[in-house]
Protein backbone atom coordinates (compact mmCIF):
# COMPACT_ATOMS: atom_id res chain seq x y z
CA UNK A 1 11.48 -19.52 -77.70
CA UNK A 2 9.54 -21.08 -75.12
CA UNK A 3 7.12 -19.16 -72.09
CA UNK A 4 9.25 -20.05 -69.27
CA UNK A 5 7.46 -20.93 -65.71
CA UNK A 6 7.81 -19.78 -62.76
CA UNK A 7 6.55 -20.37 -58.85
CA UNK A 8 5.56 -18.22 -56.14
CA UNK A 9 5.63 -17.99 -52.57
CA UNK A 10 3.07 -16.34 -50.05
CA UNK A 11 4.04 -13.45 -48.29
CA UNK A 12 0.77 -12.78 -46.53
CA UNK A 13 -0.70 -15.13 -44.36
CA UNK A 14 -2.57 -18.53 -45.33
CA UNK A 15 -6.13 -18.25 -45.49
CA UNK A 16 -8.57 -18.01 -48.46
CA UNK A 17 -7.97 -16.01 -51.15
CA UNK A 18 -10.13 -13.65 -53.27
CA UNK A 19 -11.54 -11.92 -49.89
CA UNK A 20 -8.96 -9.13 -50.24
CA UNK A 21 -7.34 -7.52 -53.44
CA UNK A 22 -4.56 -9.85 -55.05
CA UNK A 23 -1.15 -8.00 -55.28
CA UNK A 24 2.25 -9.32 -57.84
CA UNK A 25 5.30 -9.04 -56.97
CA UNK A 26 8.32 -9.91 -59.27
CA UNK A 27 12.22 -9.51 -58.71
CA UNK A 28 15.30 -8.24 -59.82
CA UNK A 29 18.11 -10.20 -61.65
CA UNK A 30 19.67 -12.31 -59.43
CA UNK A 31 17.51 -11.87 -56.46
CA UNK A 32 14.77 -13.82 -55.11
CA UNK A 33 11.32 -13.66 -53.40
CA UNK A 34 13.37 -12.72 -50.31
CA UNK A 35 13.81 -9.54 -52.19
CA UNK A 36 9.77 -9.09 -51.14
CA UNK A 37 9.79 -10.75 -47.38
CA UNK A 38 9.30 -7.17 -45.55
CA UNK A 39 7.55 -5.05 -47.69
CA UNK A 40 5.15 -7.96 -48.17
CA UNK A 41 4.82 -8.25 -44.91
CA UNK A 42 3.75 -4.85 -44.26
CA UNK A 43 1.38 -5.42 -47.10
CA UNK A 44 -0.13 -8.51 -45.49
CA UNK A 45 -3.06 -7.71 -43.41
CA UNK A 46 -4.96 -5.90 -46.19
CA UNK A 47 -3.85 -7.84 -49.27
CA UNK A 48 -2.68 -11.00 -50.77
CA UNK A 49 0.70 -10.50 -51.65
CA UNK A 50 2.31 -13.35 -54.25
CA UNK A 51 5.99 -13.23 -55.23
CA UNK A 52 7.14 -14.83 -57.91
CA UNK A 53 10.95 -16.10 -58.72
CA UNK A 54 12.78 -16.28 -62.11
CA UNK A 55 13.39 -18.65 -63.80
CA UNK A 56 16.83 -20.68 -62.05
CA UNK A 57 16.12 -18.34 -59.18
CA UNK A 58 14.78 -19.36 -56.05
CA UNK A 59 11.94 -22.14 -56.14
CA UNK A 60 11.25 -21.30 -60.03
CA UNK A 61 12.62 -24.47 -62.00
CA UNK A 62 15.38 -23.67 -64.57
CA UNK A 63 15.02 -22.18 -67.92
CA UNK A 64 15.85 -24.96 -70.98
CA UNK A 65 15.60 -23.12 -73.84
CA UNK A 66 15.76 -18.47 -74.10
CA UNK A 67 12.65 -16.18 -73.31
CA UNK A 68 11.68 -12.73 -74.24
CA UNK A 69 10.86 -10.02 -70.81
CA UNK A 70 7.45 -10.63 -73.04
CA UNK A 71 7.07 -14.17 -72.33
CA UNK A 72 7.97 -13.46 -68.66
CA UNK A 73 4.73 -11.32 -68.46
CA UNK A 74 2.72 -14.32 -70.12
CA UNK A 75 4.18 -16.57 -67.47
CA UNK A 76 3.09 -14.33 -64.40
CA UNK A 77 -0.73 -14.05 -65.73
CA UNK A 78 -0.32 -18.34 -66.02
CA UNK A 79 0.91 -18.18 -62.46
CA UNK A 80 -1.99 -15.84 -61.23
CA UNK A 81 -4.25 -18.01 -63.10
CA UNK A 82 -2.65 -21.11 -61.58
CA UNK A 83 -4.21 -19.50 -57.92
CA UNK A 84 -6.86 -17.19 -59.30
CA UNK A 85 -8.48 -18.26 -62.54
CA UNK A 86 -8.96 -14.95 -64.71
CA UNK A 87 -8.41 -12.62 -61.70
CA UNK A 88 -7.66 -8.72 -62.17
CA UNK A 89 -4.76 -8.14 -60.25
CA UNK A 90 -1.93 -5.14 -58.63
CA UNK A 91 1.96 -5.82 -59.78
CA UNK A 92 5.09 -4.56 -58.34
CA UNK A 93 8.24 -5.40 -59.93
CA UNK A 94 11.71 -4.36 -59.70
CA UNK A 95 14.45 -4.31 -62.54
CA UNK A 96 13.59 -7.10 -64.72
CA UNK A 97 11.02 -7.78 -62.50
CA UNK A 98 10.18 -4.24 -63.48
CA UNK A 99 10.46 -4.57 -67.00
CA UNK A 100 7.85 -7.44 -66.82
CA UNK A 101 5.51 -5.16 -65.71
CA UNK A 102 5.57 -3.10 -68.31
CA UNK A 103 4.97 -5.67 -70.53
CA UNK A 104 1.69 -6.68 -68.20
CA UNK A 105 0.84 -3.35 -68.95
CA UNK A 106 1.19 -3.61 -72.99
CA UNK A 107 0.16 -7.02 -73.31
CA UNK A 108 -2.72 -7.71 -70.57
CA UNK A 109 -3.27 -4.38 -69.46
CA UNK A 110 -7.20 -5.94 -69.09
CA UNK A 111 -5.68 -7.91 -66.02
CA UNK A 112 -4.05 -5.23 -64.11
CA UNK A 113 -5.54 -2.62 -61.36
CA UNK A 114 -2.63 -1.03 -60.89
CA UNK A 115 1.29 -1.04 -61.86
CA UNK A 116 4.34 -0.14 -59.67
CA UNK A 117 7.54 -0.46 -61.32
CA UNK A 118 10.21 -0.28 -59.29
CA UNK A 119 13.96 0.54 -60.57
CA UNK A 120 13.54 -0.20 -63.95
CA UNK A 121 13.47 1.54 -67.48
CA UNK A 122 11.79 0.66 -70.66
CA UNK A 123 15.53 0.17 -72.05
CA UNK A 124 17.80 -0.92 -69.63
CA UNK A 125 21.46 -1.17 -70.57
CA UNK A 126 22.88 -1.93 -73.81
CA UNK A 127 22.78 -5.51 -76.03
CA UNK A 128 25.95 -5.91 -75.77
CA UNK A 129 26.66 -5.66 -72.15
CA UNK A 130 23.53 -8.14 -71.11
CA UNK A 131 25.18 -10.11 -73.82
CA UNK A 132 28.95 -9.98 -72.59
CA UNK A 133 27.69 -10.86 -69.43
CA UNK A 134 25.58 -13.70 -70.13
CA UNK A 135 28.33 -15.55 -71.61
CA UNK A 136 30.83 -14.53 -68.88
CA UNK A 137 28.21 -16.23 -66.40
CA UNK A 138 27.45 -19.06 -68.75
CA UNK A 139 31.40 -19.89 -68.61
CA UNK A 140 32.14 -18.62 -64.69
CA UNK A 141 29.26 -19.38 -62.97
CA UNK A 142 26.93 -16.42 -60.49
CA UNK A 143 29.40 -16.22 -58.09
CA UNK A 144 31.53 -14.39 -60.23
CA UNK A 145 28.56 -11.72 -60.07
CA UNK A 146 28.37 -10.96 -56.69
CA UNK A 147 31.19 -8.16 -55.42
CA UNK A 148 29.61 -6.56 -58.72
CA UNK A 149 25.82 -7.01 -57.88
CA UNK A 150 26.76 -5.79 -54.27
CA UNK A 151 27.97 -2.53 -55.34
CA UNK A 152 25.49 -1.96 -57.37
CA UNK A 153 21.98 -3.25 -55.56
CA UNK A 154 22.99 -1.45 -52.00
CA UNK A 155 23.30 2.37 -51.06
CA UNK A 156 26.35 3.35 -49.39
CA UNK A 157 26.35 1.73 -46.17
CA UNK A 158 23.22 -0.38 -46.20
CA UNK A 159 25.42 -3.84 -46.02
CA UNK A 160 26.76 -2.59 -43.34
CA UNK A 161 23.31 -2.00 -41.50
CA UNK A 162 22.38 -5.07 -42.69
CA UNK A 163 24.84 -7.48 -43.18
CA UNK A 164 23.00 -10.68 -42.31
CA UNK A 165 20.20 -10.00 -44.62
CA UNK A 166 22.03 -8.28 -47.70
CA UNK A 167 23.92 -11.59 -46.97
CA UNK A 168 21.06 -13.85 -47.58
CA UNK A 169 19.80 -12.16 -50.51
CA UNK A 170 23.67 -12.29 -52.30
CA UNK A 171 23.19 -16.16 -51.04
CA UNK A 172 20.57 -16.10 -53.86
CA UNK A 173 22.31 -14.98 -56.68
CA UNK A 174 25.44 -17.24 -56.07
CA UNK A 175 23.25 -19.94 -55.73
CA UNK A 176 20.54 -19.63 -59.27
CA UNK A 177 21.45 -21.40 -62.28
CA UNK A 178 23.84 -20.16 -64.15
CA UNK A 179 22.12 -20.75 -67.57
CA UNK A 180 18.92 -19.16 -66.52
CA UNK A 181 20.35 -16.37 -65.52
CA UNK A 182 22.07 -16.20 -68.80
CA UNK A 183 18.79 -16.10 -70.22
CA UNK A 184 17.39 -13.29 -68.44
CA UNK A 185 20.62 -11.09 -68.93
CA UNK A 186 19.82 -12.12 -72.85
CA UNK A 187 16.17 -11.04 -72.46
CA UNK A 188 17.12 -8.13 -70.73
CA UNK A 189 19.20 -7.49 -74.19
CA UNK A 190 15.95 -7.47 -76.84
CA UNK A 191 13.72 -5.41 -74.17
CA UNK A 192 12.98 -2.36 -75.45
CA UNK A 193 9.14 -0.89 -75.15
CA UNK A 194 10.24 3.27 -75.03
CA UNK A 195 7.79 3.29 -77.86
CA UNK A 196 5.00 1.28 -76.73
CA UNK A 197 4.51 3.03 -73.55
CA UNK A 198 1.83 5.15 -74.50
CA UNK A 199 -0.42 2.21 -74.85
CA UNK A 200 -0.17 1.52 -70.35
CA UNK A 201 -3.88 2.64 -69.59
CA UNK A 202 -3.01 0.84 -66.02
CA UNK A 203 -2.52 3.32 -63.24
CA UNK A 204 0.72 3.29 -62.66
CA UNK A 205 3.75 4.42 -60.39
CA UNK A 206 7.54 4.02 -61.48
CA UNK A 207 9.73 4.65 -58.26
CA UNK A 208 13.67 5.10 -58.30
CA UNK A 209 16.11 4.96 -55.85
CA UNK A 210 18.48 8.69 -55.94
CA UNK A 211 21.56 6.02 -55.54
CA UNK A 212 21.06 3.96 -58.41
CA UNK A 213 23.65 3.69 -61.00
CA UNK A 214 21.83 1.21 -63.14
CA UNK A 215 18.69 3.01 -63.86
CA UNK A 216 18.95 6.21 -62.38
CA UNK A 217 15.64 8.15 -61.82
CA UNK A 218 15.36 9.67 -65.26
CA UNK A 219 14.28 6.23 -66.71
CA UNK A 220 11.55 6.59 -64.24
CA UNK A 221 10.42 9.99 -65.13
CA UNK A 222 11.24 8.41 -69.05
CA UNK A 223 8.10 6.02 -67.97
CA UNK A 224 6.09 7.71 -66.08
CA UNK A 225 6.02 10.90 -69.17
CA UNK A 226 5.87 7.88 -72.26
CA UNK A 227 2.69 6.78 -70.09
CA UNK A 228 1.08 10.34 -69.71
CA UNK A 229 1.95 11.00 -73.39
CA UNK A 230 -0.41 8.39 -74.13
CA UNK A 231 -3.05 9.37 -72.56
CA UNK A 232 -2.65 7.41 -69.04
CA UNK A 233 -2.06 8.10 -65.97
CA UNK A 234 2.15 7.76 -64.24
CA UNK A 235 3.61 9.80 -61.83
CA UNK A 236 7.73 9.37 -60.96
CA UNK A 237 8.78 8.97 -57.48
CA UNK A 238 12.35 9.07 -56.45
CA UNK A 239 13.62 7.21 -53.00
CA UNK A 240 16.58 9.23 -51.46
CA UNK A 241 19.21 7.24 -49.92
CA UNK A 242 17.94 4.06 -51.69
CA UNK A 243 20.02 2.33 -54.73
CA UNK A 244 19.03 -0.45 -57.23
CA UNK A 245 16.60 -2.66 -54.70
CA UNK A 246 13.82 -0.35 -53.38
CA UNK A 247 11.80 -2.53 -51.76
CA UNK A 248 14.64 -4.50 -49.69
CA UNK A 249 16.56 -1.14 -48.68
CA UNK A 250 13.48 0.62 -47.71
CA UNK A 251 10.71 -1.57 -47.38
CA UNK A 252 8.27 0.78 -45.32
CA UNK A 253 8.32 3.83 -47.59
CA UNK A 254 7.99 1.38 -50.86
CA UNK A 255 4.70 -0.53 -48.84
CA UNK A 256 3.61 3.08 -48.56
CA UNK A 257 3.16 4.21 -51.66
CA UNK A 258 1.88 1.07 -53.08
CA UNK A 259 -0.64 0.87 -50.43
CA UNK A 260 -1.81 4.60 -51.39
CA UNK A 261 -1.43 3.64 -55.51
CA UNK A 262 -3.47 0.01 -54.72
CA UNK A 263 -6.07 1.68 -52.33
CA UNK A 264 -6.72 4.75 -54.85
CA UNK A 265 -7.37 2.14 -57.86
CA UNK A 266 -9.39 0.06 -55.19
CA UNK A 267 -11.49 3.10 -55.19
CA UNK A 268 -11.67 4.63 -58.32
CA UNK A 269 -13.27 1.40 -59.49
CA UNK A 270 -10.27 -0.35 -61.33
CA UNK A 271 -11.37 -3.59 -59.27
CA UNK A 272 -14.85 -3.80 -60.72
């Protein structure tokens, strides 16, 4: 296996970073940096907020060859050193997205101020089913994902709200490469750190939406007590009304509490 790479996009405005605190954020399956365009926003004036696509997804070039969620990790701190040579920095991910943050947590913890992992588990799913479904995707293509992936990213209701944007971000899943996302489905199969948590020293919130059927919020609480157990510190948050994509579906409450989790390890010294 091969460290994949992947590109960002800016969701705060242009000017000259390193002034304010940098602030990660990665994506779900299937989703893009779209998933990111409000909350980042909201973020904006008092950080630099960088989101980052997966591989096949969005501007991120396709995957040639499979990756572990591990690798993933390693290709965010390349990315952040791409911009920011060696900077610590704040990471928000969802699902996979998510899952890569743990790993920045187990592998570079040295690099992170603070963690939010966002509708995610340390095991999510079973082999077999991130298997079955990479090879029905490799054969049928991502458009045969999305009446699925709409059921499961949205609360009831929510595309009806917001059809032209939960639109959009389906636009990005029917439209990544197939094989990449084949890839990440078969990452999503190895990853597995339930027993590795303990070693997250990063400050760290794991939010859930009540609606989720993919990781429901007792794979938060399963983080944010494997993290305590250790010896860090993880508290579990649970969004009501919100399903698999927090920080689309409720983008003010989810800038919230990462502006209170970013501003308290701003504070406590975790940027020194």
């Amino acid at each position: 296996m091969v460290r994949p790479t992947v590109k960002a996009v800016l969701l705060s405005p242009v000017r000259e970073l390193g002034e304010r605190p940098l602030v990660v954020v990665g994506p779900s399956l299937g989703t893009s940096t779209l998933l990111w365009s409000q909350a980042g926003a909201l973020l904006g004036d008092d950080f630099d907020v960088v989101a980052w696509d997966l591989p096949g997804h969005g501007i991120s070039p396709a995957a040639s060859e499979a990756f572990s969620v591990a690798e993933l990790a390693d290709a965010v701190v390349e990315l952040v050193d791409s911009i920011a040579p060696g900077a610590r920095f704040h990471y928000a991910g969802i699902s996979l997205g998510g899952a890569t943050g743990l790993q920045l947590g187990i592998k570079h913890g040295e690099r992170l101020k603070s963690l939010s992992v966002q509708c995610t588990g340390a095991k999510i799913g079973t082999p077999e089913g991130w298997l079955e479904r990479a090879q029905t995707v490799r054969t049928q293509g991502t458009p045969v994902m999305v009446v699925g992936s709409a059921q499961r990213w949205f609360a009831p209701g929510f595309m009806e709200r917001e059809p032209e944007r939960s639109g959009r971000l389906l636009h990005t899943l029917r439209d990544a490469d197939r094989f990449s996302y084949a890839f990440c489905c078969e990452a999503l199969a190895g990853f597995d750190v339930r027993g590795e948590l303990g070693s997250i020293r990063t400050p760290t919130q794991a939010l859930a939406g009540a609606e989720d059927t993919v990781v429901p919020p007792s794979f938060a609480e399963e983080i944010a007590d494997g993290i305590t157990a250790g010896g860090g510190t993880a508290n579990a948050v649970t969004l009501a009304g919100v399903a698999h994509l927090a920080p689309f579906e409720a983008p003010g409450h989810v800038a919230e509490l990462m502006r209170s989790l970013i501003t308290w390890a701003e504070s406590a010294g975790a940027g020194k």
